[in-house]
N, C-alpha and C. Protein backbone atom coordinates (compact mmCIF):
# COMPACT_ATOMS: atom_id res chain seq x y z
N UNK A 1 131.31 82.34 109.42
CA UNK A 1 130.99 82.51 108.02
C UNK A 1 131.15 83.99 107.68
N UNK A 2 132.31 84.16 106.79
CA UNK A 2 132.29 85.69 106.23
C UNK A 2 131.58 86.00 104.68
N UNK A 3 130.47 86.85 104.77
CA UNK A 3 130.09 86.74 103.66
C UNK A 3 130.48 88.49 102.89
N UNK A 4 131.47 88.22 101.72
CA UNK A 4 131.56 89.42 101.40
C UNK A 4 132.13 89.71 99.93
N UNK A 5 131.75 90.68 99.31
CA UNK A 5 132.30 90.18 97.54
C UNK A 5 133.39 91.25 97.69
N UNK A 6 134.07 91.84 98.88
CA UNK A 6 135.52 92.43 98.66
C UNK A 6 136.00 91.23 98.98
N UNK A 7 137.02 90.99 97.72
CA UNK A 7 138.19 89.64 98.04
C UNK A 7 139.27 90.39 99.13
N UNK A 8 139.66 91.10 99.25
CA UNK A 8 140.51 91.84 99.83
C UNK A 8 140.24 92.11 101.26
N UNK A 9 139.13 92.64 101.37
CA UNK A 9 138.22 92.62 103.18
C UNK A 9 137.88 91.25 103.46
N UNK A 10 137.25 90.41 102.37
CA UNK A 10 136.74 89.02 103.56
C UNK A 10 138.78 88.34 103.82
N UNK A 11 139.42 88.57 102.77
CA UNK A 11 140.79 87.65 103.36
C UNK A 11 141.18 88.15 104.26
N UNK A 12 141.46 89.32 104.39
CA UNK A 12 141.80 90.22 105.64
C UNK A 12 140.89 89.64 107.29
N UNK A 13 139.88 89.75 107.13
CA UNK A 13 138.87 89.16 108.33
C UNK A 13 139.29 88.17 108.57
N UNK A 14 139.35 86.99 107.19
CA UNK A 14 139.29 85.53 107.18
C UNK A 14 140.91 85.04 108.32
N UNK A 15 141.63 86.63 107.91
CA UNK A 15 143.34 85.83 108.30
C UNK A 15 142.86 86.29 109.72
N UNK A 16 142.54 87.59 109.92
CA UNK A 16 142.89 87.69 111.58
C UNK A 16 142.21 86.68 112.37
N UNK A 17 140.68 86.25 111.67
CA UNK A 17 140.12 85.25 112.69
C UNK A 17 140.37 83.98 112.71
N UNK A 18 141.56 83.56 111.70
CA UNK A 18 141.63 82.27 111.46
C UNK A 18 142.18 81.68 112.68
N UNK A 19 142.78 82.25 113.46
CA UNK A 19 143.35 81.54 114.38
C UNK A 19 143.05 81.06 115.36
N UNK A 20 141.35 81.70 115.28
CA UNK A 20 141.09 81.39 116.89
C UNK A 20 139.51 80.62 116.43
N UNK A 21 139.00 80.15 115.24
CA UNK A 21 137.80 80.13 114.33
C UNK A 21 138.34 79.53 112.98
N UNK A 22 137.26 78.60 112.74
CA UNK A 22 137.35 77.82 111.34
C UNK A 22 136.16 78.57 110.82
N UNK A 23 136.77 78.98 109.76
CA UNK A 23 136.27 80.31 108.54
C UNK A 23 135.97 79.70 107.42
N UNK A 24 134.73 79.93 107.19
CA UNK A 24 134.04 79.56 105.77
C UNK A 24 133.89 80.77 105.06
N UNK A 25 133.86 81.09 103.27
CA UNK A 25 133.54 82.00 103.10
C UNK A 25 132.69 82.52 101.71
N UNK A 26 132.18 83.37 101.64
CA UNK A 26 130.98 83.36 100.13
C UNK A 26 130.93 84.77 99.65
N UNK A 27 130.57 84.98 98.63
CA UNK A 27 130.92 86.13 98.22
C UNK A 27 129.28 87.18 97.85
N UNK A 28 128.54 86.31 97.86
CA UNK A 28 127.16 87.22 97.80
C UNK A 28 126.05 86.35 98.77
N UNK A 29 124.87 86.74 98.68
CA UNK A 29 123.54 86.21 99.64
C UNK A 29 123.39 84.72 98.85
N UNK A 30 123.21 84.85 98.15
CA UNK A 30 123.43 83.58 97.58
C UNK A 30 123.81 82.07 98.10
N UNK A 31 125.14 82.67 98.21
CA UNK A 31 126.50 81.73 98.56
C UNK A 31 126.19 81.49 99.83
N UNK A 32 125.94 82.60 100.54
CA UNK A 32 125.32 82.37 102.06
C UNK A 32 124.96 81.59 102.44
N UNK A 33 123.52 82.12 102.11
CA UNK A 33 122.49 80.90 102.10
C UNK A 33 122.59 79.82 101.69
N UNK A 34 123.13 79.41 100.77
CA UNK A 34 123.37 77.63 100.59
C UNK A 34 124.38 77.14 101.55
N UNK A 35 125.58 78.24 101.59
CA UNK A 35 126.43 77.87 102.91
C UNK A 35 126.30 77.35 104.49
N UNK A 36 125.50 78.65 104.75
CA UNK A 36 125.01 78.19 106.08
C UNK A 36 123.94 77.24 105.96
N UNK A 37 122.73 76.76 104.98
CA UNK A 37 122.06 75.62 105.02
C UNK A 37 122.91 74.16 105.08
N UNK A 38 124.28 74.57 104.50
CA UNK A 38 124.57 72.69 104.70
C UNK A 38 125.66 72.91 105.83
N UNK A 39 125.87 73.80 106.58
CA UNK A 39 126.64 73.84 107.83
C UNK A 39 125.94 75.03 108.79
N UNK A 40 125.35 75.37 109.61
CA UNK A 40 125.00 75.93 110.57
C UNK A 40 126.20 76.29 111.05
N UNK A 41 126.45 77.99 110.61
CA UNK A 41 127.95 78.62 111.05
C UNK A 41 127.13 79.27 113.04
N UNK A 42 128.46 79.14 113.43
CA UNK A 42 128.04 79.84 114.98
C UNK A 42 127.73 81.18 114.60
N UNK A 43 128.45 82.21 114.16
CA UNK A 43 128.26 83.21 113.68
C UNK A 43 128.24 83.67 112.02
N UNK A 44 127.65 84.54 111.76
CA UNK A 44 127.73 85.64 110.25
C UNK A 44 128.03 87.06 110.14
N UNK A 45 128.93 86.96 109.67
CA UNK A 45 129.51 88.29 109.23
C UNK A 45 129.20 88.63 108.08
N UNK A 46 128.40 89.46 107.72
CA UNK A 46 127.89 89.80 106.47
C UNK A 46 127.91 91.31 106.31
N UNK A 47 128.42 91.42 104.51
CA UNK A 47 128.07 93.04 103.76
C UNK A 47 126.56 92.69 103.59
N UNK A 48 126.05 94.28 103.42
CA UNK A 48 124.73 94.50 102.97
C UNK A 48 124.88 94.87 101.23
N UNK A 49 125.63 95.47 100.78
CA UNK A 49 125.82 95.49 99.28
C UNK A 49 126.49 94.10 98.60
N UNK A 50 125.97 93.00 98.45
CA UNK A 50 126.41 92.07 97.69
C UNK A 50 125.66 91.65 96.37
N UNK A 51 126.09 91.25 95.33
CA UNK A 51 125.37 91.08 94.05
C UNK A 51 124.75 89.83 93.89
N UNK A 52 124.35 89.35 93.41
CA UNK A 52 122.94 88.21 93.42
C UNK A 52 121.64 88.28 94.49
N UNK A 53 122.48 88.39 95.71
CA UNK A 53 121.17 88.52 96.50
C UNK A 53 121.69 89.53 97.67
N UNK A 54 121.61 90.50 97.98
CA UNK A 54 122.21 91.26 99.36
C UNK A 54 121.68 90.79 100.89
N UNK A 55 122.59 91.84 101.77
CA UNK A 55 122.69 91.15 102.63
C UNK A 55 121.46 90.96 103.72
N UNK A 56 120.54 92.14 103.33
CA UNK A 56 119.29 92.39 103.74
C UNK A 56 117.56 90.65 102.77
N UNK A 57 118.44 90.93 101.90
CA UNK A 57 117.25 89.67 101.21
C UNK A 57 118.06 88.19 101.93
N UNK A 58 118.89 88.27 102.11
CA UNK A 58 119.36 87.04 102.79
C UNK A 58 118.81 86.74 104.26
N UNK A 59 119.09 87.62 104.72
CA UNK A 59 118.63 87.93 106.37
C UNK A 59 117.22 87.29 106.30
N UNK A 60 116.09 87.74 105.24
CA UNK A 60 114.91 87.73 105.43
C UNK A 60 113.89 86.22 104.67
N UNK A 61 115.76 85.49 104.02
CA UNK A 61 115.51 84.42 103.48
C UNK A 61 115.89 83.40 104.98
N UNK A 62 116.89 83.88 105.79
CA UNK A 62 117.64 82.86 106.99
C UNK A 62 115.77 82.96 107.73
N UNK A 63 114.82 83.69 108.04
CA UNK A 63 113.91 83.58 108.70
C UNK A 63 112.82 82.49 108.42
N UNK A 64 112.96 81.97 107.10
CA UNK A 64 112.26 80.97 106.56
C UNK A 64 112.97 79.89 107.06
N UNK A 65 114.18 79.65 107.38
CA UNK A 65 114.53 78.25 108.26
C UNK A 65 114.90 78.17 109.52
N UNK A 66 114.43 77.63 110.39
CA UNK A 66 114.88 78.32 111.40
C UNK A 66 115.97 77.51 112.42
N UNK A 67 116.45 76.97 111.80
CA UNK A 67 117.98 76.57 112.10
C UNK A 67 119.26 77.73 111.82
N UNK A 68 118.21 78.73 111.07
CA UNK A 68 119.02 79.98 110.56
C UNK A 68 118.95 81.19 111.49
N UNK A 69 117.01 81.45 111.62
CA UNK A 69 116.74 82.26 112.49
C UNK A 69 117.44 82.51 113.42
N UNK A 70 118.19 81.91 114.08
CA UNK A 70 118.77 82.17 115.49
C UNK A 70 120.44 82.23 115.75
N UNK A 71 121.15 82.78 114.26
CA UNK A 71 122.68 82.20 113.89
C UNK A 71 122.67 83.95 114.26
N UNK A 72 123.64 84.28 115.42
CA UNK A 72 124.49 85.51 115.21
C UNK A 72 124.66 86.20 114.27
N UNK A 73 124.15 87.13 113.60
CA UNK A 73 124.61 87.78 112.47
C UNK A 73 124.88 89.42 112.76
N UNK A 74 126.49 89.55 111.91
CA UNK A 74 127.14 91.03 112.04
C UNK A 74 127.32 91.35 110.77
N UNK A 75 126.49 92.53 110.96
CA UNK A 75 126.17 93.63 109.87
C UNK A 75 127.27 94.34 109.29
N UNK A 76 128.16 94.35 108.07
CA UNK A 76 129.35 94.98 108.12
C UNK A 76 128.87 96.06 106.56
N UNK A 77 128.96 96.76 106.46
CA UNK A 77 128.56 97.94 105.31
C UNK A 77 129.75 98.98 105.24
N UNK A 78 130.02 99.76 103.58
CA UNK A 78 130.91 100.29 103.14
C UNK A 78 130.63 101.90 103.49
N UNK A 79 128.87 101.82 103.39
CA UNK A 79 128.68 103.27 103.60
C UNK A 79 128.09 103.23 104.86
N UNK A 80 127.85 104.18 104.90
CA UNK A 80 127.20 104.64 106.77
C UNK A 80 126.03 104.37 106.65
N UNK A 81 125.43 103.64 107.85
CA UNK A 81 124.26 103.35 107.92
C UNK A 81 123.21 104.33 107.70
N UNK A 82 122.31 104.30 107.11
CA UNK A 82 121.22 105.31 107.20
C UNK A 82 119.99 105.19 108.38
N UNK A 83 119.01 105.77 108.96
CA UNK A 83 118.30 105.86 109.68
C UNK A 83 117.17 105.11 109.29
N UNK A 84 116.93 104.74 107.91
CA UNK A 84 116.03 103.87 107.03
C UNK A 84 116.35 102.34 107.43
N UNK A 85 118.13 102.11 106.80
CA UNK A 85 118.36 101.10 106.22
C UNK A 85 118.91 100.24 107.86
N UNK A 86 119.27 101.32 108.77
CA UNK A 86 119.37 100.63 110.17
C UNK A 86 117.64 100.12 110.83
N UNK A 87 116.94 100.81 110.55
CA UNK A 87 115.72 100.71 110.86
C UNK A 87 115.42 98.81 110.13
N UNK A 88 115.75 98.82 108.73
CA UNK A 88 115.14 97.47 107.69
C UNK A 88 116.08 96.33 108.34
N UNK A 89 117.20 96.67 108.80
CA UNK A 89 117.94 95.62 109.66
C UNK A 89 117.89 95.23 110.94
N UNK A 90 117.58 95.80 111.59
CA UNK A 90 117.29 95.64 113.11
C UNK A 90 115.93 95.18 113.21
N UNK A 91 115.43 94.84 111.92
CA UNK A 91 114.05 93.98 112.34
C UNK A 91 114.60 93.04 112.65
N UNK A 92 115.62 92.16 111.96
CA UNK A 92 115.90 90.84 112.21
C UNK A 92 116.49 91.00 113.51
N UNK A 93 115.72 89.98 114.51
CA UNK A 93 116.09 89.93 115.49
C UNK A 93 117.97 89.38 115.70
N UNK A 94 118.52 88.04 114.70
CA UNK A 94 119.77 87.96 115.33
C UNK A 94 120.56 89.08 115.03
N UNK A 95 120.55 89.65 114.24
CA UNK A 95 121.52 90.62 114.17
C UNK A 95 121.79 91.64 115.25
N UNK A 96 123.04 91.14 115.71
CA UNK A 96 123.81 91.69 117.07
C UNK A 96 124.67 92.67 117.10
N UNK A 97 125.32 93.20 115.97
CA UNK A 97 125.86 94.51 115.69
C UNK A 97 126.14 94.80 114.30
N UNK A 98 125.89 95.99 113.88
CA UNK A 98 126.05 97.14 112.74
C UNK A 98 127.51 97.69 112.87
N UNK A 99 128.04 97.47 111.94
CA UNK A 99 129.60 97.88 112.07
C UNK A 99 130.04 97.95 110.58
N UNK A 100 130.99 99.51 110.34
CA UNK A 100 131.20 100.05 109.21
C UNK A 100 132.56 99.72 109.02
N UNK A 101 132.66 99.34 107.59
CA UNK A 101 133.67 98.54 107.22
C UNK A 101 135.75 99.76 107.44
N UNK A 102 134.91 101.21 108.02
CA UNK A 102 135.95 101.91 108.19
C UNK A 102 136.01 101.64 109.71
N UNK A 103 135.60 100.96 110.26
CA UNK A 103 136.19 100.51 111.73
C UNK A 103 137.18 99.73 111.47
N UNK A 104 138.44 99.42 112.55
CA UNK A 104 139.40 98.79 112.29
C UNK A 104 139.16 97.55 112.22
N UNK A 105 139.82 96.57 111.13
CA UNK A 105 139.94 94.78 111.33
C UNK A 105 139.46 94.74 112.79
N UNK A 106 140.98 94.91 113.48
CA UNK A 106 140.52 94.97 115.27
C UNK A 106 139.33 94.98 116.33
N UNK A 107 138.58 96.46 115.48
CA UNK A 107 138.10 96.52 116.20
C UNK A 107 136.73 95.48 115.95
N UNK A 108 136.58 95.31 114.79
CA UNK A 108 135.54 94.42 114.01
C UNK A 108 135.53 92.60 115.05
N UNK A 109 136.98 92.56 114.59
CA UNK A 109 136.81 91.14 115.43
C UNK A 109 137.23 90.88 116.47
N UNK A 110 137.66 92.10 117.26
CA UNK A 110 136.90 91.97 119.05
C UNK A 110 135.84 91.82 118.92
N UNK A 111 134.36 92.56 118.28
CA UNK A 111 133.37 92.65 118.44
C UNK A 111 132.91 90.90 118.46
N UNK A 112 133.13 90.20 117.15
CA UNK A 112 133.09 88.86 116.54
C UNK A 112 133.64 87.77 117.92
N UNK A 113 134.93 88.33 118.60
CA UNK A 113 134.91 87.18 119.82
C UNK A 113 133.90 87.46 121.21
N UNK A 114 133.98 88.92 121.15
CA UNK A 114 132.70 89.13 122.39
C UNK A 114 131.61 88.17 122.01
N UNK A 115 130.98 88.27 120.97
CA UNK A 115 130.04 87.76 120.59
C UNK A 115 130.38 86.19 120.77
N UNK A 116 131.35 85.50 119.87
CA UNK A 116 131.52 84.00 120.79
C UNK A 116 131.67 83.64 121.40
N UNK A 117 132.71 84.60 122.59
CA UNK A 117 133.41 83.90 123.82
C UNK A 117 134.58 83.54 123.41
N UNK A 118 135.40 83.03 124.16
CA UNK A 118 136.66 82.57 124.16
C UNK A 118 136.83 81.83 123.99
N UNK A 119 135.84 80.39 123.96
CA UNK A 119 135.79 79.10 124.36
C UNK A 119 136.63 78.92 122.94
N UNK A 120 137.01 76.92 123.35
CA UNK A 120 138.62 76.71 122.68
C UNK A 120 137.98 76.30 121.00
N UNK A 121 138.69 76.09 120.09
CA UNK A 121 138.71 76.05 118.64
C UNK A 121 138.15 75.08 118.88
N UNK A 122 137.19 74.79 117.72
CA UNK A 122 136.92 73.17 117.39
C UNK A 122 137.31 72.48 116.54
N UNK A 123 137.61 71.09 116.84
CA UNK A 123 138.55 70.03 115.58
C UNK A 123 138.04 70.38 114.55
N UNK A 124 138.73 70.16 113.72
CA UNK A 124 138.24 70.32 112.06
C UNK A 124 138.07 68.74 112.21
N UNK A 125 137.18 68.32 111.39
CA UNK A 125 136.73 67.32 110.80
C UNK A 125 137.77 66.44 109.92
């Protein structure tokens, strides 16, 4: 699940990982959250600046279900983390890495298969 209101960065993500990952995608916390409630994504890739609900009120909405609580989530932000705002994120326990949207595609979704493994695609439905 890429959640992100750059149309331009989530397609970019969406293409490199398409090949190896079936990609859902939403554009604010919002969208998220209803997203991952009617499908339990393996992982989340989420901005923290999104409009309706960001990516920090989402995080702290996934803790109220806890089919959510425990979904991989990667932190992706435009500006540099602050010492505050890394502090308000790393409460949530899934969140498994902080990564700035000036890191490469590359290097972003190596991070995204470490985190799954290799294991093989699953049928689409």
């Amino acid at each position: 699940m890429i959640l992100e209101d750059n149309e331009i960065f989530a397609a970019l993500l969406s293409a490199t990982l398409d090949a190896d990952f079936d990609i859902a995608t939403g554009s604010n916390g919002l969208d998220g959250l209803r997203l991952c409630r009617e499908a339990i994504p393996a992982l989340v890739i989420t901005d923290i600046g999104m409009p309706e609900m960001d990516g920090i009120q989402m995080l702290a909405e996934f803790q109220k279900y806890p089919s959510l609580a425990s979904v991989p989530v990667v932190v992706i932000t435009a500006t540099h983390f602050t010492h505050r705002n890394r502090n308000e994120i790393a409460r949530f326990p899934q969140v498994c890495r902080m990564l700035c949207k000036d890191d490469s595609v590359d290097s972003i979704t190596a991070e995204v298969r470490k985190i799954l493994g290799p294991g093989p695609r699953p049928a689409k439905p």
